[in-house]
PDB file of N, CA and C in Angstrom:
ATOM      1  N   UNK A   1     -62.717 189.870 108.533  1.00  0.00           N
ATOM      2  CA  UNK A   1     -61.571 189.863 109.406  1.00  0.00           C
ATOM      3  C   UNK A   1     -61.430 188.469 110.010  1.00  0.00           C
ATOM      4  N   UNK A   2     -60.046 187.708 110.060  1.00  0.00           N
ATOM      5  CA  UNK A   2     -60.064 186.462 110.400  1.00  0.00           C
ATOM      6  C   UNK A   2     -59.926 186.948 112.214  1.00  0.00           C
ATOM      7  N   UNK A   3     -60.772 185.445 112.956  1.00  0.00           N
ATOM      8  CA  UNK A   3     -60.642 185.297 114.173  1.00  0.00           C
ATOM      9  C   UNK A   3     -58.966 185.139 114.555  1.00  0.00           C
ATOM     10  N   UNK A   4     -58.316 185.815 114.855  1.00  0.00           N
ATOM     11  CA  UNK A   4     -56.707 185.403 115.397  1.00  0.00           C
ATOM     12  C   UNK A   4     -56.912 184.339 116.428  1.00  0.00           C
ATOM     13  N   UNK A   5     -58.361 183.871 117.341  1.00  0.00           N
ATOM     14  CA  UNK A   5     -57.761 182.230 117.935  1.00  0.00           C
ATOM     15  C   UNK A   5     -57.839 180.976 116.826  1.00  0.00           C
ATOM     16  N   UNK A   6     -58.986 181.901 116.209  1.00  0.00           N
ATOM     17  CA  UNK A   6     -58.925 180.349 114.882  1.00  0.00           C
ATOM     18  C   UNK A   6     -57.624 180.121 114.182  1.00  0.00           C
ATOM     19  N   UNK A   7     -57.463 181.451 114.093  1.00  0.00           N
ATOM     20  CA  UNK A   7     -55.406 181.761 113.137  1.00  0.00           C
ATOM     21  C   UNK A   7     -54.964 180.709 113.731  1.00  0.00           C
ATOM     22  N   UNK A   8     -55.006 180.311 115.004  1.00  0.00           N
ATOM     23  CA  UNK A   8     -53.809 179.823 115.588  1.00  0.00           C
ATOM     24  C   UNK A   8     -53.574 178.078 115.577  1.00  0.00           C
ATOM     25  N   UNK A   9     -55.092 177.706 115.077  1.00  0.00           N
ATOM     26  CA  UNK A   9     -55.404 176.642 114.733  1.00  0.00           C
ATOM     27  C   UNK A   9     -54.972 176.247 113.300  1.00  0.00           C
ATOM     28  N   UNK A  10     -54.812 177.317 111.812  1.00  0.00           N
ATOM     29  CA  UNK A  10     -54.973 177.329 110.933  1.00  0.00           C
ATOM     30  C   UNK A  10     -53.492 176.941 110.382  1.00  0.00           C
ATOM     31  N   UNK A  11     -53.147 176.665 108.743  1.00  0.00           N
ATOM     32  CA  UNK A  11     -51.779 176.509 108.235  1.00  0.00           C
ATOM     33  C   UNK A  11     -51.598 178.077 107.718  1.00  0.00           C
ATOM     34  N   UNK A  12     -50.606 178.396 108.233  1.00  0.00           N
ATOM     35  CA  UNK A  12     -49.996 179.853 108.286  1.00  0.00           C
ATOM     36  C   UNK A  12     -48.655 179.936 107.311  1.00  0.00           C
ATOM     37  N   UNK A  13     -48.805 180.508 106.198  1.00  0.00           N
ATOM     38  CA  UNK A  13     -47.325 180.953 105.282  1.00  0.00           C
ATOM     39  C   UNK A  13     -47.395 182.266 104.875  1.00  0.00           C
ATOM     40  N   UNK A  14     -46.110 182.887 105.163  1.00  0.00           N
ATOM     41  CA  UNK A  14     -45.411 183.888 104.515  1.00  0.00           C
ATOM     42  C   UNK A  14     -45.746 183.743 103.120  1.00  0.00           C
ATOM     43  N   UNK A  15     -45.952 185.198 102.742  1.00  0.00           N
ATOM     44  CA  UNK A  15     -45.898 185.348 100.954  1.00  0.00           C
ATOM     45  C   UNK A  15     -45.195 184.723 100.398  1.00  0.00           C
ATOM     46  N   UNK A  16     -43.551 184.914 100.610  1.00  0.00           N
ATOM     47  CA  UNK A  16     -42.607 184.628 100.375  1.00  0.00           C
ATOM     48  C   UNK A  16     -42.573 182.828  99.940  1.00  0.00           C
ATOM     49  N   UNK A  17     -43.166 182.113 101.162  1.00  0.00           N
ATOM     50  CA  UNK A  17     -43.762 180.839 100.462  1.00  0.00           C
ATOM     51  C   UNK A  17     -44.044 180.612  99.558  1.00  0.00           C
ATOM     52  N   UNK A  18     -45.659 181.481  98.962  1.00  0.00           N
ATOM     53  CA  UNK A  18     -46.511 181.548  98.267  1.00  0.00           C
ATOM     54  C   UNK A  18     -45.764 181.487  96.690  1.00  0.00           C
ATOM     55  N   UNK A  19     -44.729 182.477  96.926  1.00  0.00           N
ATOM     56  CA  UNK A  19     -44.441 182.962  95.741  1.00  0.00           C
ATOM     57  C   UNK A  19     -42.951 181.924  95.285  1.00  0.00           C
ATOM     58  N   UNK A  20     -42.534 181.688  96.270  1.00  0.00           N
ATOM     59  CA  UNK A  20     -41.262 180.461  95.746  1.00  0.00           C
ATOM     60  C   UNK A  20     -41.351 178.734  95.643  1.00  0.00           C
ATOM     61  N   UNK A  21     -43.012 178.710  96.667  1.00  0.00           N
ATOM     62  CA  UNK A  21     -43.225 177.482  95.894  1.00  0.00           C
ATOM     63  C   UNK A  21     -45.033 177.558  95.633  1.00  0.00           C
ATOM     64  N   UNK A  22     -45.445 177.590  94.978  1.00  0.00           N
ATOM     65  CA  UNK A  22     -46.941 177.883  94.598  1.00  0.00           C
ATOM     66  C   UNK A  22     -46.978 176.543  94.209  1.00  0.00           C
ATOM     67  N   UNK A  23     -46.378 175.592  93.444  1.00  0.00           N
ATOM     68  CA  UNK A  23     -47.138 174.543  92.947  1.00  0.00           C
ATOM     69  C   UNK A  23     -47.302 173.844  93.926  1.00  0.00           C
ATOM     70  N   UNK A  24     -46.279 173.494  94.768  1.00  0.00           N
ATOM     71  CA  UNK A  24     -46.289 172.928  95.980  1.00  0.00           C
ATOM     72  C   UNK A  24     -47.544 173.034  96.645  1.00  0.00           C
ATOM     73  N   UNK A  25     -47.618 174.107  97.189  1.00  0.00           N
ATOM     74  CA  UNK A  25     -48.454 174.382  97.998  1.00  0.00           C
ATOM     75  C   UNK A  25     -50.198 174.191  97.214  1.00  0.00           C
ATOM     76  N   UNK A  26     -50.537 174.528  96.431  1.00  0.00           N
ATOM     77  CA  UNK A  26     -51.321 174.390  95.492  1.00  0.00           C
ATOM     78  C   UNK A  26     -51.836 172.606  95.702  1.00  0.00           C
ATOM     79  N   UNK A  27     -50.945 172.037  95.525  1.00  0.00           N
ATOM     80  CA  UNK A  27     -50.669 170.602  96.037  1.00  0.00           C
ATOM     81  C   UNK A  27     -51.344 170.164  97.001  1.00  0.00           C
ATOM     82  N   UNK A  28     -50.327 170.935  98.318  1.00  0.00           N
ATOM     83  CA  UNK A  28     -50.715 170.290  99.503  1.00  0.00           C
ATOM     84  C   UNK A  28     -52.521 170.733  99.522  1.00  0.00           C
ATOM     85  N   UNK A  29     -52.935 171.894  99.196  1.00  0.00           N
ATOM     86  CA  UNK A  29     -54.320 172.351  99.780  1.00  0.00           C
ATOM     87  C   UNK A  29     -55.124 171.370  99.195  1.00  0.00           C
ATOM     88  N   UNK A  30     -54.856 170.995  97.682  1.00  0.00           N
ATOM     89  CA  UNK A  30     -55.561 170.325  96.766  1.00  0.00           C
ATOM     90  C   UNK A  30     -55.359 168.809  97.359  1.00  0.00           C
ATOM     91  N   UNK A  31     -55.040 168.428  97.923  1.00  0.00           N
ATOM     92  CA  UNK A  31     -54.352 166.756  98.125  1.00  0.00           C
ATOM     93  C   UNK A  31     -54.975 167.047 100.111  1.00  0.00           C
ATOM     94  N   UNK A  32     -54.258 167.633 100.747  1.00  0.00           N
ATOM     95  CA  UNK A  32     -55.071 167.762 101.849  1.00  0.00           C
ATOM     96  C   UNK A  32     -56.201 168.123 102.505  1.00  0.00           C
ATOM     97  N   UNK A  33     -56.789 169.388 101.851  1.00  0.00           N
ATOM     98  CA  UNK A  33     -57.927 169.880 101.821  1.00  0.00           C
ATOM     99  C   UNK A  33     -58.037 170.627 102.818  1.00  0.00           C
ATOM    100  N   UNK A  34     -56.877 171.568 103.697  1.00  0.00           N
ATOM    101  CA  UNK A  34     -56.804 172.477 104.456  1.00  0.00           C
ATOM    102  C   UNK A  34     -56.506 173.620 103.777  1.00  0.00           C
ATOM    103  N   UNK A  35     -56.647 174.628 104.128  1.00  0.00           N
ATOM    104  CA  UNK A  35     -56.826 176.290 103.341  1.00  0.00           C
ATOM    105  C   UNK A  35     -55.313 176.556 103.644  1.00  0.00           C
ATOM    106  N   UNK A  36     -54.932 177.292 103.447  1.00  0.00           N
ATOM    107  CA  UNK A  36     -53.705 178.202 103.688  1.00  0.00           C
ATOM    108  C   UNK A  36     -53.832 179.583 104.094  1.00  0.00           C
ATOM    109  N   UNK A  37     -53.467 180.156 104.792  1.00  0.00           N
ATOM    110  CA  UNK A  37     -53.896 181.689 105.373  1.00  0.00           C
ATOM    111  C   UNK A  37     -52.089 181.706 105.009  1.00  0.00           C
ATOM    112  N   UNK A  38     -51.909 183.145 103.537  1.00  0.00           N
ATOM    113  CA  UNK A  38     -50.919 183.534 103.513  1.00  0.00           C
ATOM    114  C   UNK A  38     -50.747 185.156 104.467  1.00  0.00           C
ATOM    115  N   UNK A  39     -49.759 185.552 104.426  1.00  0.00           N
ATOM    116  CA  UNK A  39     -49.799 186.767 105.751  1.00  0.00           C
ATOM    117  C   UNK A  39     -48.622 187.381 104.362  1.00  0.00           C
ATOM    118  N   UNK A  40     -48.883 188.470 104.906  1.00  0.00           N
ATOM    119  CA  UNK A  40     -48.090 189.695 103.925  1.00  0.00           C
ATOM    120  C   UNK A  40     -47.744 190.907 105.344  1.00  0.00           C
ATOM    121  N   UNK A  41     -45.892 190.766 105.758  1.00  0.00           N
ATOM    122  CA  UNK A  41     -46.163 191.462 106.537  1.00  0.00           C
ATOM    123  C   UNK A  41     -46.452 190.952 107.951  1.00  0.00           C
ATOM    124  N   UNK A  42     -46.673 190.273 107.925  1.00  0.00           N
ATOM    125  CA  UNK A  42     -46.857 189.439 109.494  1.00  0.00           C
ATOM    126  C   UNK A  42     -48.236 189.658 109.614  1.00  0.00           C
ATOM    127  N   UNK A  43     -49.047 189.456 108.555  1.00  0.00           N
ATOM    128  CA  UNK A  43     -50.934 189.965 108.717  1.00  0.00           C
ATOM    129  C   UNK A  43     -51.375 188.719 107.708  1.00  0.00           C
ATOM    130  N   UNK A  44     -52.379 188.821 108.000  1.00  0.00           N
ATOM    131  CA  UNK A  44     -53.171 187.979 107.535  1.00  0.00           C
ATOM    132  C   UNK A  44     -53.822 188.673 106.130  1.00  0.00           C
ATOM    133  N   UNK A  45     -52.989 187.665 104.752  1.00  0.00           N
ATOM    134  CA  UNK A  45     -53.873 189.066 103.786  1.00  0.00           C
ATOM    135  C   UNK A  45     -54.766 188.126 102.610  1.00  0.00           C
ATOM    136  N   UNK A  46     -54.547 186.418 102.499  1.00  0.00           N
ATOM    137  CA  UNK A  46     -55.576 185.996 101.535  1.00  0.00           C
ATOM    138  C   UNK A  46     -55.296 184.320 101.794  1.00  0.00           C
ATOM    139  N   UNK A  47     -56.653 183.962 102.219  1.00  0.00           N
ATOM    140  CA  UNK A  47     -56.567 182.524 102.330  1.00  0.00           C
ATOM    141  C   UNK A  47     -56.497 181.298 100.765  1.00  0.00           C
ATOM    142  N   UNK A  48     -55.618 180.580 100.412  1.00  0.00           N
ATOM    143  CA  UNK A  48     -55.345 179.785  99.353  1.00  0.00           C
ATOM    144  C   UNK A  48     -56.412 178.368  99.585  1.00  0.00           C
ATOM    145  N   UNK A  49     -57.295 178.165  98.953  1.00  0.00           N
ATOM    146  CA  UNK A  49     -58.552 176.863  99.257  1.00  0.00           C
ATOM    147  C   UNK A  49     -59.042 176.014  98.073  1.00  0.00           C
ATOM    148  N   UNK A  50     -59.035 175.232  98.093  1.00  0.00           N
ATOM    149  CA  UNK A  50     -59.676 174.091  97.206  1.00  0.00           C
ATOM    150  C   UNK A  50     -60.794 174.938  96.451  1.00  0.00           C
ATOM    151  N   UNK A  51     -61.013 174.949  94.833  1.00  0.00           N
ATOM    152  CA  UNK A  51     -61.886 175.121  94.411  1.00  0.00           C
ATOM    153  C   UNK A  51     -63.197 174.815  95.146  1.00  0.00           C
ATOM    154  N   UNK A  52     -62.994 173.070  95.425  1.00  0.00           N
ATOM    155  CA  UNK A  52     -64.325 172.095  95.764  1.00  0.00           C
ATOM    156  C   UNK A  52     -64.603 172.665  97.516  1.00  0.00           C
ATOM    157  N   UNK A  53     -63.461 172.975  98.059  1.00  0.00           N
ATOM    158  CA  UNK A  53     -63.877 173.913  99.425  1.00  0.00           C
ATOM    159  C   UNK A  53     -64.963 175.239  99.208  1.00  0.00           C
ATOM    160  N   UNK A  54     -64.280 175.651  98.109  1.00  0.00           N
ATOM    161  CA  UNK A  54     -64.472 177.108  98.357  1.00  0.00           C
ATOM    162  C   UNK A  54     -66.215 176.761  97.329  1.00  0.00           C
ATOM    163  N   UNK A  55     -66.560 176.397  96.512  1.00  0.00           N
ATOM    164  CA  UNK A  55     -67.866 176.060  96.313  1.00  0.00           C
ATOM    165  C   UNK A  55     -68.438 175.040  97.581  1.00  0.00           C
ATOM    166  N   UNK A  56     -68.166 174.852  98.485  1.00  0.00           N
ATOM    167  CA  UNK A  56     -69.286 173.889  99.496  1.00  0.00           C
ATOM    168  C   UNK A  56     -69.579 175.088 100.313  1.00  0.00           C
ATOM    169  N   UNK A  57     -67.931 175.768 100.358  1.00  0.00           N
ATOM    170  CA  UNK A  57     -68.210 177.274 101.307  1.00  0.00           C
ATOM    171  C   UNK A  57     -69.106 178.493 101.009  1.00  0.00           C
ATOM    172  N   UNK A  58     -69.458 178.469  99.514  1.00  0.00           N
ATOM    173  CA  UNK A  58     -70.326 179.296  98.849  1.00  0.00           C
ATOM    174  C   UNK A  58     -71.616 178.917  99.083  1.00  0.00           C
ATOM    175  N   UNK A  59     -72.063 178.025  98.826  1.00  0.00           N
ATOM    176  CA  UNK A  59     -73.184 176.990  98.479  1.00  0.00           C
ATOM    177  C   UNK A  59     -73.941 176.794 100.091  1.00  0.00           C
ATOM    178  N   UNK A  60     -72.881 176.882 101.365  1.00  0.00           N
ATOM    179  CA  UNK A  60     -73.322 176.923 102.857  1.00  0.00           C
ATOM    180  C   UNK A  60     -73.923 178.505 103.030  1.00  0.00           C
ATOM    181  N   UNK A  61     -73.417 179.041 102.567  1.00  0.00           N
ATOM    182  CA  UNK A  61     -73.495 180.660 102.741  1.00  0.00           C
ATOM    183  C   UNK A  61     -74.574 180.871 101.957  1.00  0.00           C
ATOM    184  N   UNK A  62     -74.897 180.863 100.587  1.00  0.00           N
ATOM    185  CA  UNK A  62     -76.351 181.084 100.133  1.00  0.00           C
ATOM    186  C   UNK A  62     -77.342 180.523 100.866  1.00  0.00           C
ATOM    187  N   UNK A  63     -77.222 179.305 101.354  1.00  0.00           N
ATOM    188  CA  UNK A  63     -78.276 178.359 102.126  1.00  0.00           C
ATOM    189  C   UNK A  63     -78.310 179.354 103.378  1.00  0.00           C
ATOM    190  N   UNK A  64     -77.319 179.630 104.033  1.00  0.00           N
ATOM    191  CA  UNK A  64     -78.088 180.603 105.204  1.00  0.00           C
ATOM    192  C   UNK A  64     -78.614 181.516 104.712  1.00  0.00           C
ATOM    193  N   UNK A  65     -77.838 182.462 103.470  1.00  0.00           N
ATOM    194  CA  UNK A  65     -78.590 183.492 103.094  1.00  0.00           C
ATOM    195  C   UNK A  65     -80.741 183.553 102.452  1.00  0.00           C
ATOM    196  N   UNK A  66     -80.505 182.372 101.870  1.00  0.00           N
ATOM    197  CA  UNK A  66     -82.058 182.055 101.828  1.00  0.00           C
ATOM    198  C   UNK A  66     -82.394 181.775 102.832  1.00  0.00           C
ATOM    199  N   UNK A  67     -82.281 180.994 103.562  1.00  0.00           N
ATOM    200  CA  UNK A  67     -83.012 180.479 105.013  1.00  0.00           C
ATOM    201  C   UNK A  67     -82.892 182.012 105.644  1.00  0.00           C
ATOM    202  N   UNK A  68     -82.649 183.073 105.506  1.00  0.00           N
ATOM    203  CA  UNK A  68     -82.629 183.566 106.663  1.00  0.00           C
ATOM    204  C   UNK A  68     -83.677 184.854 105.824  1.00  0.00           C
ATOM    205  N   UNK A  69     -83.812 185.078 104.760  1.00  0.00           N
ATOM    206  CA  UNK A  69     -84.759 185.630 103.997  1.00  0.00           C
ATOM    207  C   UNK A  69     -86.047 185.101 103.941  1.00  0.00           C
ATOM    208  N   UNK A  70     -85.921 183.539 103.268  1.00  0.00           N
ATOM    209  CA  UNK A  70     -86.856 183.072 103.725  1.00  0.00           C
ATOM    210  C   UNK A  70     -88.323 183.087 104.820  1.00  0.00           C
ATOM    211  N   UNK A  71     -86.951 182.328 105.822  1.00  0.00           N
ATOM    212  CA  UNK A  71     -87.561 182.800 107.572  1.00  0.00           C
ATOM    213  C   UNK A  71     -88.410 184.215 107.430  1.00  0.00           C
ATOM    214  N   UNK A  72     -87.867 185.434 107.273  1.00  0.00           N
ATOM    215  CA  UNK A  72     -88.283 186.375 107.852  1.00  0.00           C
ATOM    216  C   UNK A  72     -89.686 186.896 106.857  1.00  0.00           C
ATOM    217  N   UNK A  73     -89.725 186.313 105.518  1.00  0.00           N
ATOM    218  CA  UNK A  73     -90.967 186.418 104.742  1.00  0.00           C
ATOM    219  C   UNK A  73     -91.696 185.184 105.040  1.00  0.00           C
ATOM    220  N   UNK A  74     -91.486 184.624 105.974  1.00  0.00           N
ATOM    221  CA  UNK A  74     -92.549 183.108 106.215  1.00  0.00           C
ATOM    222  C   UNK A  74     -92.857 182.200 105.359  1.00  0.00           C
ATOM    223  N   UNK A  75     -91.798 182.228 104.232  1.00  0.00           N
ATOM    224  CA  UNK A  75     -92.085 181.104 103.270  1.00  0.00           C
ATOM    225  C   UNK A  75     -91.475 179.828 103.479  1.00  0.00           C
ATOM    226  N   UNK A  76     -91.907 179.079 103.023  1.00  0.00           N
ATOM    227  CA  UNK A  76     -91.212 177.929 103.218  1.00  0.00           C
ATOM    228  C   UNK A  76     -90.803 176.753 101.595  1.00  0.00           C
ATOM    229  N   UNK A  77     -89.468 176.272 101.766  1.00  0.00           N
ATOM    230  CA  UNK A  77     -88.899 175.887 100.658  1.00  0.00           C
ATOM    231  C   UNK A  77     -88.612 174.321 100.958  1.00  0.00           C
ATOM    232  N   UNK A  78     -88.723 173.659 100.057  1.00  0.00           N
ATOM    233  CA  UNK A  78     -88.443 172.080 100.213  1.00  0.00           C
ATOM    234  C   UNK A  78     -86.736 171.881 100.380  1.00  0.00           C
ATOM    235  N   UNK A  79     -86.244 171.088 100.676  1.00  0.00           N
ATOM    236  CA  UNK A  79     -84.574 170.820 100.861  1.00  0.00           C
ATOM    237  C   UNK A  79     -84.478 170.521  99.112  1.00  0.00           C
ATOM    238  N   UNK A  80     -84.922 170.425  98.696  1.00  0.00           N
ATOM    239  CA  UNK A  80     -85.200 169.548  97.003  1.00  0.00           C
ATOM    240  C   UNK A  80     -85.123 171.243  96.118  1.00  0.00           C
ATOM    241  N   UNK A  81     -85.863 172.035  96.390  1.00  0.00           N
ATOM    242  CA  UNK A  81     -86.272 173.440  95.512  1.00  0.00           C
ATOM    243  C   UNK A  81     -85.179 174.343  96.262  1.00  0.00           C
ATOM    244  N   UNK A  82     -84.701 174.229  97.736  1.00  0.00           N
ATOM    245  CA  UNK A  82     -83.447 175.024  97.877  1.00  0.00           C
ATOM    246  C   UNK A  82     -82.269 174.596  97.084  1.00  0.00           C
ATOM    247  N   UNK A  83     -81.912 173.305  97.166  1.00  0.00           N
ATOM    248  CA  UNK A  83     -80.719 172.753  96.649  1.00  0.00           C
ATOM    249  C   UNK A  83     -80.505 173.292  94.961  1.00  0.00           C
ATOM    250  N   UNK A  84     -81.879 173.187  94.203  1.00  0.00           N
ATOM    251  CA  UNK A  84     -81.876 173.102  93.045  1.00  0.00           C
ATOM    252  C   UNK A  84     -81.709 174.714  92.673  1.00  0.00           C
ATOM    253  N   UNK A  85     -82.130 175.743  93.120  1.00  0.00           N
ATOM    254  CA  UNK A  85     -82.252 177.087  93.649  1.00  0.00           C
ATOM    255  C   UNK A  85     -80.777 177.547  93.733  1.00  0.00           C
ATOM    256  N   UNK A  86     -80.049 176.846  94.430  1.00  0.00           N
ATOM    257  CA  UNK A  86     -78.128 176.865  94.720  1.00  0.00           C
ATOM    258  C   UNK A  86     -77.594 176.944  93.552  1.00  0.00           C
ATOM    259  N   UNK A  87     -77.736 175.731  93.234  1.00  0.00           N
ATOM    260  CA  UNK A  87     -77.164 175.358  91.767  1.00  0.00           C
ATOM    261  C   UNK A  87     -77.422 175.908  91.090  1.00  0.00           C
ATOM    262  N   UNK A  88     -78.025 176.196  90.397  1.00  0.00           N
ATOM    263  CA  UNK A  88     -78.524 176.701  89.648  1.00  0.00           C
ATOM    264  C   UNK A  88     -78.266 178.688  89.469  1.00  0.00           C
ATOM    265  N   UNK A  89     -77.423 178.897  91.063  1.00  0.00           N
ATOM    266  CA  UNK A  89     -77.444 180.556  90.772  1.00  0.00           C
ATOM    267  C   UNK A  89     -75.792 180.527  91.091  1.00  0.00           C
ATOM    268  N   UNK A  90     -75.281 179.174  91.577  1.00  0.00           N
ATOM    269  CA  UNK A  90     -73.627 178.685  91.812  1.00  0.00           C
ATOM    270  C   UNK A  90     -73.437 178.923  90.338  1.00  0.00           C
ATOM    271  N   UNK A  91     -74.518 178.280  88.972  1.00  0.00           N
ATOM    272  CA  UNK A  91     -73.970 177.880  88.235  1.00  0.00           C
ATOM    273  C   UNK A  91     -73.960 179.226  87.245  1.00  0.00           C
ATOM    274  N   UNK A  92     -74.744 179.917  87.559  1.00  0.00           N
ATOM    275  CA  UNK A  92     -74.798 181.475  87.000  1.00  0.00           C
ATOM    276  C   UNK A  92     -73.382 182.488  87.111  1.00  0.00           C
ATOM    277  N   UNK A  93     -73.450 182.204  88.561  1.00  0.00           N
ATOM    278  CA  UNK A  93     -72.588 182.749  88.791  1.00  0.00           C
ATOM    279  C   UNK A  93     -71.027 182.543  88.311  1.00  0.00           C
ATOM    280  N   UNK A  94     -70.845 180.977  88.130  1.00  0.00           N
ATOM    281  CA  UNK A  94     -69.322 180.595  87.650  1.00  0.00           C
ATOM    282  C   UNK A  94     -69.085 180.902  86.144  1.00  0.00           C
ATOM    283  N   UNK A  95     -70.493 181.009  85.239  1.00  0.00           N
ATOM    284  CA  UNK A  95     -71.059 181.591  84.072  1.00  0.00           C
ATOM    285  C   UNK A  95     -69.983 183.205  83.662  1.00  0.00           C
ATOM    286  N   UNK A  96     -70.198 183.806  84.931  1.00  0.00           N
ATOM    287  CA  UNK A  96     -69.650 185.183  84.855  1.00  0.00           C
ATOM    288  C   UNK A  96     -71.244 186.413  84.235  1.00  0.00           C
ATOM    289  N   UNK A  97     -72.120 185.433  84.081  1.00  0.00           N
ATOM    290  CA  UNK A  97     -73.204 186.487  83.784  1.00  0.00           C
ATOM    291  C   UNK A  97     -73.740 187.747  84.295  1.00  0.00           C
ATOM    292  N   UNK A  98     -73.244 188.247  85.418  1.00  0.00           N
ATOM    293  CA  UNK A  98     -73.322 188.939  86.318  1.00  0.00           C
ATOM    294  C   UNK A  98     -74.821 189.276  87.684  1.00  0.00           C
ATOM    295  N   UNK A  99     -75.193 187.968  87.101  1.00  0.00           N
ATOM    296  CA  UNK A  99     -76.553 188.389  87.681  1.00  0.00           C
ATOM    297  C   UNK A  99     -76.464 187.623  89.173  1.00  0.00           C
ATOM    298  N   UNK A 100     -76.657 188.529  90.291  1.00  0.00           N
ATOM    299  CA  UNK A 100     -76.709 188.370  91.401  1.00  0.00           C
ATOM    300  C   UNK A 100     -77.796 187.574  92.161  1.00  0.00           C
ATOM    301  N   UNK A 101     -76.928 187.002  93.067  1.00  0.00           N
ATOM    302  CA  UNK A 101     -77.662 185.663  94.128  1.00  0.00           C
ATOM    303  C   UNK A 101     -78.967 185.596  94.615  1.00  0.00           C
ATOM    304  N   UNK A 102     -80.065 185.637  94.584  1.00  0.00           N
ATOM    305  CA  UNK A 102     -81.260 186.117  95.355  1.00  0.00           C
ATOM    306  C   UNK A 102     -82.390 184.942  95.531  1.00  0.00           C
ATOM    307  N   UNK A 103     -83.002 185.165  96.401  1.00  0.00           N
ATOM    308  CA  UNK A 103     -84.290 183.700  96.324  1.00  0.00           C
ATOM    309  C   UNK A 103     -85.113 184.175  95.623  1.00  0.00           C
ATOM    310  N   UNK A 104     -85.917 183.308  95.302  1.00  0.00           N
ATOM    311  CA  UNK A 104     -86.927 183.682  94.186  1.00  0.00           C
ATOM    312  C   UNK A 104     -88.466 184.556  95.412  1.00  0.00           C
ATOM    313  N   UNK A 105     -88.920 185.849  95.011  1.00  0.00           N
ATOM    314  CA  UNK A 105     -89.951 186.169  95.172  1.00  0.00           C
ATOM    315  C   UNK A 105     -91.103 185.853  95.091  1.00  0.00           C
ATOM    316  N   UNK A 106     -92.295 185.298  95.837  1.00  0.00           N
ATOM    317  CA  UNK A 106     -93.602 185.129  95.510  1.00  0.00           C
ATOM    318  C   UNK A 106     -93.895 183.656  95.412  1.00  0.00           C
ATOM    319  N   UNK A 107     -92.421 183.056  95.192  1.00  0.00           N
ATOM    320  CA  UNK A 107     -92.767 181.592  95.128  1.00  0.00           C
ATOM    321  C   UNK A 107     -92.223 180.680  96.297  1.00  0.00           C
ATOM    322  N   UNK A 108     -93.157 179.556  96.546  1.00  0.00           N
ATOM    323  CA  UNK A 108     -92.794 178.489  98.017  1.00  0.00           C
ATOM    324  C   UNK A 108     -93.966 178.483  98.403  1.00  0.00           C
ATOM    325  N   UNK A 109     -93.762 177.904  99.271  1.00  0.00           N
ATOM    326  CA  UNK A 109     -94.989 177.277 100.137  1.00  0.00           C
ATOM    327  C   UNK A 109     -94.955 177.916 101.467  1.00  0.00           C
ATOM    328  N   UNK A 110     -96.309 178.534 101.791  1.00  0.00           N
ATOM    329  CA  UNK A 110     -96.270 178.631 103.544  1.00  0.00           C
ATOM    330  C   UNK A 110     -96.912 177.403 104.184  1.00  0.00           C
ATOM    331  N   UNK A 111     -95.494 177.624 104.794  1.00  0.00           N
ATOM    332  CA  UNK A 111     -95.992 176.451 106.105  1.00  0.00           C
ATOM    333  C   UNK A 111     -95.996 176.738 107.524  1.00  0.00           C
TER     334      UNK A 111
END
């Protein structure tokens, strides 16, 4: 669910936009590098984002998701074996292989 004070900060278009000028807009996100929150309805129903956004936005989100698995099994991972760990399941994933995100079990270092 989007924050409605962040909404208010955000670039806001009607479907109707979406759908009469898409290249345009496609454009601006790609050339500016701000998202688009289209609304269907006067609601908020699918944000439009840079490929290269939306993988840094993926790639932030696994990193908490390990760090926070991590953390709670007391292992500890180098910035070097997380990064490579990312990639490597980013790159699975864009694959379409279906095999889901996870840190590796049993392996790391306690520190």
């Amino acid at each position: 669910m989007l924050n409605l004070d962040l909404m208010k900060a955000m670039n806001i278009r009607p479907i109707s936009e979406l759908k009469n000028r898409t290249k345009a807009l496609i454009a601006e996100v790609v050339d500016g590098g701000e998202p688009i929150v289209i609304t269907q309805n006067g609601k908020p129903t699918v944000v439009v984002m840079s490929a290269k956004e939306y993988d840094e936005i993926q790639g932030a989100l696994l990193l908490a998701i390990l760090n926070q698995r991590v953390a709670s099994k007391g292992r500890m991972y180098t910035t070097a074996e997380v990064r490579k760990r990312i990639k490597e399941s980013l790159a699975k994933a864009r694959q379409g292989d279906g095999a889901s995100v996870r840190p590796p079990v049993g392996r790391g270092r306690a520190g």
